[in-house]
C-alpha atoms as a PDB file:
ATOM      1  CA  UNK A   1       8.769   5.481   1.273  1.00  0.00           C
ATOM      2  CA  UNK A   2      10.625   2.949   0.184  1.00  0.00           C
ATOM      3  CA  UNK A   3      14.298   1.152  -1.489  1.00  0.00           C
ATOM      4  CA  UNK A   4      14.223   1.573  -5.023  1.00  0.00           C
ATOM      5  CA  UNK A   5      14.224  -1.679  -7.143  1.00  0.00           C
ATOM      6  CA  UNK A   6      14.087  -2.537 -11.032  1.00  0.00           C
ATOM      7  CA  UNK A   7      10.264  -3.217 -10.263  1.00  0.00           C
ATOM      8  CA  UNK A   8       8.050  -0.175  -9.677  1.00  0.00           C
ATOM      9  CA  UNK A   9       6.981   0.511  -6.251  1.00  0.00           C
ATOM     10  CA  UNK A  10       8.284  -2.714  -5.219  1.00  0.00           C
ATOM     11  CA  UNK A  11      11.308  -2.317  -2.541  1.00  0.00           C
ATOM     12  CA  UNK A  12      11.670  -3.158   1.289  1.00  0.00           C
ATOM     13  CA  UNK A  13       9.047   0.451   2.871  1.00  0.00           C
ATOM     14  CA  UNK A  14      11.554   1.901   5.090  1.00  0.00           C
ATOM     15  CA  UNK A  15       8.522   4.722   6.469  1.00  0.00           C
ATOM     16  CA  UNK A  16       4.872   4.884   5.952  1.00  0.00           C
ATOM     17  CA  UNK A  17       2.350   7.538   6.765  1.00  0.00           C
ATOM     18  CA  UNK A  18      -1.122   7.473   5.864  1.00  0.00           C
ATOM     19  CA  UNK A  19      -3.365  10.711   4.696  1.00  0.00           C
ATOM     20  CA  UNK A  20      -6.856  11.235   5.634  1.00  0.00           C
ATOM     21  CA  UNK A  21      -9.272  10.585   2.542  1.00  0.00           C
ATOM     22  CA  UNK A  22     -12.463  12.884   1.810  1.00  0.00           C
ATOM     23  CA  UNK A  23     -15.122  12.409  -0.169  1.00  0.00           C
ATOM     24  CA  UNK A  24     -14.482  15.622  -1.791  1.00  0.00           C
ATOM     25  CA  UNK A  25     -10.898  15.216  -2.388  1.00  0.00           C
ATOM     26  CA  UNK A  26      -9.438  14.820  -6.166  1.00  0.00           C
ATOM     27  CA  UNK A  27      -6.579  12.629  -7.655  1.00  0.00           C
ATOM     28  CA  UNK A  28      -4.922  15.860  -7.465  1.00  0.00           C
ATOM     29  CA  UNK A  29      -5.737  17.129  -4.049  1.00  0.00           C
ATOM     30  CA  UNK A  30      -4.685  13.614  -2.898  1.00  0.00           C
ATOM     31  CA  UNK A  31      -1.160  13.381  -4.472  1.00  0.00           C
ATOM     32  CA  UNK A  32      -0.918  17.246  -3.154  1.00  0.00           C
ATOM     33  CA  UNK A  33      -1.342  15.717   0.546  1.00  0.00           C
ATOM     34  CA  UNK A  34       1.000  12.505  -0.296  1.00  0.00           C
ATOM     35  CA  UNK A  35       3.197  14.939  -1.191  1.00  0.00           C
ATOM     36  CA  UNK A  36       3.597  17.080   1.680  1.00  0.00           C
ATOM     37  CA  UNK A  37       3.752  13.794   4.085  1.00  0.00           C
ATOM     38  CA  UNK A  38       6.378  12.485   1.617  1.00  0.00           C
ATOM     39  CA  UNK A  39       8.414  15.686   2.556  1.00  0.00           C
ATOM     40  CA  UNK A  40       8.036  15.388   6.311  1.00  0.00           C
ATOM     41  CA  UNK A  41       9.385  11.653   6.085  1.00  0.00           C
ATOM     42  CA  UNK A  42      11.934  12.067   3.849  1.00  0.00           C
ATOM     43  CA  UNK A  43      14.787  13.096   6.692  1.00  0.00           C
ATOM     44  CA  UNK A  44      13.367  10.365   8.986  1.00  0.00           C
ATOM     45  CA  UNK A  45      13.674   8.002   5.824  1.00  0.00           C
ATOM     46  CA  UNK A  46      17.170   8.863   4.988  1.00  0.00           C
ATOM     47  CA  UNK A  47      18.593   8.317   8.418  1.00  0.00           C
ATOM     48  CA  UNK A  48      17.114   5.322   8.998  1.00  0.00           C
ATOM     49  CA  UNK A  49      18.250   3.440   5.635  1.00  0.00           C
ATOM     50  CA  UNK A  50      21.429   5.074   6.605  1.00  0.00           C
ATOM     51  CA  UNK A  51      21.048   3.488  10.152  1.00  0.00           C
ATOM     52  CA  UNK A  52      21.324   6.598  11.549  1.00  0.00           C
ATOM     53  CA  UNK A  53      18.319   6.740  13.955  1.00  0.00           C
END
């Protein structure tokens, strides 16, 4: 996750989290497990660019 900026994908990463890769897996199955990490980091995220921690 990261600050949005007039570039794409471009701002400061507030969190990151990686997701195992398979040989098996599809551009689909992969954004489905980005996805569902995105979810999990999104509180985390928002209290720490709100310096909440």
């Amino acid at each position: 996750m990261h600050f949005v900026t007039n570039e794409l994908d471009s701002g400061e990463i507030i969190l990151q989290q990686s997701v195992p890769i398979q040989s098996i897996d599809t551009a689909e199955s992969l954004a489905k497990k980005v996805l569902a990490q995105e979810h999990l980091l999104y509180p985390k995220a928002i209290k720490k660019a709100l310096g909440l921690r």
